[in-house]
Protein backbone atom coordinates (compact mmCIF):
# COMPACT_ATOMS: atom_id res chain seq x y z
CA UNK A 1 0.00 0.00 0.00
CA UNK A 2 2.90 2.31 0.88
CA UNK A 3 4.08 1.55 -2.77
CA UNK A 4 1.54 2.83 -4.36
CA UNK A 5 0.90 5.63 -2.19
CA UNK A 6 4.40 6.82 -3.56
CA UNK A 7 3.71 6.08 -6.91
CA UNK A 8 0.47 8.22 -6.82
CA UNK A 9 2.18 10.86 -5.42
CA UNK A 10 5.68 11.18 -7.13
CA UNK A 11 4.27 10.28 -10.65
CA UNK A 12 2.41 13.47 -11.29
CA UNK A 13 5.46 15.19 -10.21
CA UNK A 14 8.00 13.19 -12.50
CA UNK A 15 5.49 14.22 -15.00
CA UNK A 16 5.49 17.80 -14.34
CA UNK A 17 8.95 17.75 -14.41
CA UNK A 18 9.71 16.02 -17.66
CA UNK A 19 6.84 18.22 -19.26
CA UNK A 20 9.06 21.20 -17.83
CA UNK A 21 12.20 20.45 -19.24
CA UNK A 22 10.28 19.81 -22.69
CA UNK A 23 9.43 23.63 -22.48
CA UNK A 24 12.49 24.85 -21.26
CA UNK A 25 14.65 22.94 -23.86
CA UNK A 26 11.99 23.89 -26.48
CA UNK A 27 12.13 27.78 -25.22
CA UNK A 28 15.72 27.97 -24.69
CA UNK A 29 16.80 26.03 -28.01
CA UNK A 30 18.73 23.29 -25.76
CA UNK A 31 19.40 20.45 -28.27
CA UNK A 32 19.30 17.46 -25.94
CA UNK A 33 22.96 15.52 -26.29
CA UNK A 34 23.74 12.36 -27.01
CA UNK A 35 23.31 9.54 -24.78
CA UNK A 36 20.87 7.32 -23.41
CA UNK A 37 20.63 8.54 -19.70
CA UNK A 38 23.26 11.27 -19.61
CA UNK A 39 27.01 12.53 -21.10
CA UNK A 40 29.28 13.54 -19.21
CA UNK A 41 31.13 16.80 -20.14
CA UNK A 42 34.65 15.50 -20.01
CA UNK A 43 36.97 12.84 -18.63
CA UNK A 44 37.45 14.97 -15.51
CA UNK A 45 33.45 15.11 -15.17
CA UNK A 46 33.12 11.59 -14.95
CA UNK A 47 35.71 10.65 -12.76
CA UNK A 48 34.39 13.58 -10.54
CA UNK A 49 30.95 11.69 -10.58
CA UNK A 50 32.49 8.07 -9.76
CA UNK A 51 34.58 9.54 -6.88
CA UNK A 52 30.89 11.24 -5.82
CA UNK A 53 29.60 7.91 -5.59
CA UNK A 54 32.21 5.99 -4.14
CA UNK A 55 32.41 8.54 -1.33
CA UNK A 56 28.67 8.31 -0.65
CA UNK A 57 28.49 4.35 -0.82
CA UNK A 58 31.43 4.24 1.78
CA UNK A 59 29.93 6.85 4.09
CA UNK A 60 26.45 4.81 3.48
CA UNK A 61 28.18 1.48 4.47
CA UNK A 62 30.33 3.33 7.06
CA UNK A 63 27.50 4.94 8.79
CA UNK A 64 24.87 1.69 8.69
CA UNK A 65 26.48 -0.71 11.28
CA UNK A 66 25.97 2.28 13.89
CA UNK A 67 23.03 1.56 16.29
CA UNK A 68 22.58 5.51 16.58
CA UNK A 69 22.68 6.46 12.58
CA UNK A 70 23.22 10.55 13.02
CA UNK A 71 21.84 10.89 9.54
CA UNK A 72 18.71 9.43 8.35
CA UNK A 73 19.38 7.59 5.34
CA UNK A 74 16.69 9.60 3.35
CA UNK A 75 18.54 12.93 4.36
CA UNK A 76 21.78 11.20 3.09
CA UNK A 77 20.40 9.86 -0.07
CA UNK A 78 18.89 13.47 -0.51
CA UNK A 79 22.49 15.14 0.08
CA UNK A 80 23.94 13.23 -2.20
CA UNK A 81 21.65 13.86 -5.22
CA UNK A 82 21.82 17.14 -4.31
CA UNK A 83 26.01 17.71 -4.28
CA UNK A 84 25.65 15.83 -7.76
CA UNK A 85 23.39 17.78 -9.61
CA UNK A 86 24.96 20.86 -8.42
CA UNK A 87 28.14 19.11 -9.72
CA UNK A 88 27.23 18.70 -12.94
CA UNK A 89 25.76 21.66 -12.77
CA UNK A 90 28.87 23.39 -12.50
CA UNK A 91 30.74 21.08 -14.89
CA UNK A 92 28.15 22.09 -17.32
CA UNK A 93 28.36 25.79 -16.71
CA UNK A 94 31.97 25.51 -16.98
CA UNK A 95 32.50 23.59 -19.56
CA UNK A 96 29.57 23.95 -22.27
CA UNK A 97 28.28 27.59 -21.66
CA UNK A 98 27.18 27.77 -25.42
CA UNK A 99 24.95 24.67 -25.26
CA UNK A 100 22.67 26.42 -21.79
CA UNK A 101 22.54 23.00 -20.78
CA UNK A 102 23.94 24.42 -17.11
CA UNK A 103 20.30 26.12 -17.00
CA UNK A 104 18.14 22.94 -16.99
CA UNK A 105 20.94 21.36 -14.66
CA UNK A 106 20.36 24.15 -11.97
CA UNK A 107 16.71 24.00 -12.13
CA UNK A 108 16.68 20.12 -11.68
CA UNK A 109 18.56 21.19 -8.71
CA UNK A 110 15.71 23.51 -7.57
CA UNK A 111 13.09 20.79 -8.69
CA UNK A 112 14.94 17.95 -6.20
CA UNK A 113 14.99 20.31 -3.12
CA UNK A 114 11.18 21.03 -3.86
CA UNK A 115 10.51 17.23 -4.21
CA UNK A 116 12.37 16.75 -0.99
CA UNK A 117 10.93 19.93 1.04
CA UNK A 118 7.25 18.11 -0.44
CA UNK A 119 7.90 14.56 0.72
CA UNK A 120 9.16 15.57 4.39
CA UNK A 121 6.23 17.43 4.87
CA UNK A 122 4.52 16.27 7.75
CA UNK A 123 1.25 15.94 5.83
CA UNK A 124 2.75 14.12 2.95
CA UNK A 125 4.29 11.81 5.59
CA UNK A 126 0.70 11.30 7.30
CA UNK A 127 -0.62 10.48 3.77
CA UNK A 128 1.86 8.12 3.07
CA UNK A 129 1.87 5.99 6.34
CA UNK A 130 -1.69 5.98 6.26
């Protein structure tokens, strides 16, 4: 029940947000790049985003034997979507400045903290545990 719960509530936002970057990419004249999920700017990109994860999975691992976890794991997850996007964010902005790409990067930023800020509100969080 919980499952679906989630569903209903975070599909109409994936939607919103896919029907978003349409427009903006539309408005803007972004030409999405190549690539089936996502390209990396350049070698030092990538190897930037590995080192992201690998940091995060051992600080996950690290931090999940402890009987008093000082992070909820949703907070951690949530931190570390939100130091990548601002990564490649940056990488973009720094990088490929012609192609405005950096734009729809920053507001996927601003989309995730909104997702977050909805999901930990205490009403959502009623709804959902219903």
């Amino acid at each position: 029940m919980l499952l679906l719960r989630v569903f209903i509530l975070l599909l109409p936002l994936f939607l919103l947000f896919l029907f978003i970057e349409k427009l903006l990419r539309k408005r803007l004249g972004i030409e999405k790049r190549g690539g089936l999920i996502y390209t990396h700017v350049n070698k030092l990109h990538k190897i930037g985003e590995r080192v992201l994860m690998v940091v995060f999975l051992l600080v996950l691992i690290s931090l999940a034997g402890r009987p008093n976890f000082p992070i909820h794991p949703g907070g951690l997850v949530f931190v570390y979507f939100f130091v990548l996007f601002s990564f490649r964010t940056f990488m973009e902005w720094k990088y490929l400045k012609t192609s405005k790409e950096y734009i729809l990067s920053s507001i996927t930023v601003v989309m995730y903290i909104t997702l977050f800020l909805i999901l930990s509100h205490p009403s959502v969080s009623r709804f959902l545990l219903k």
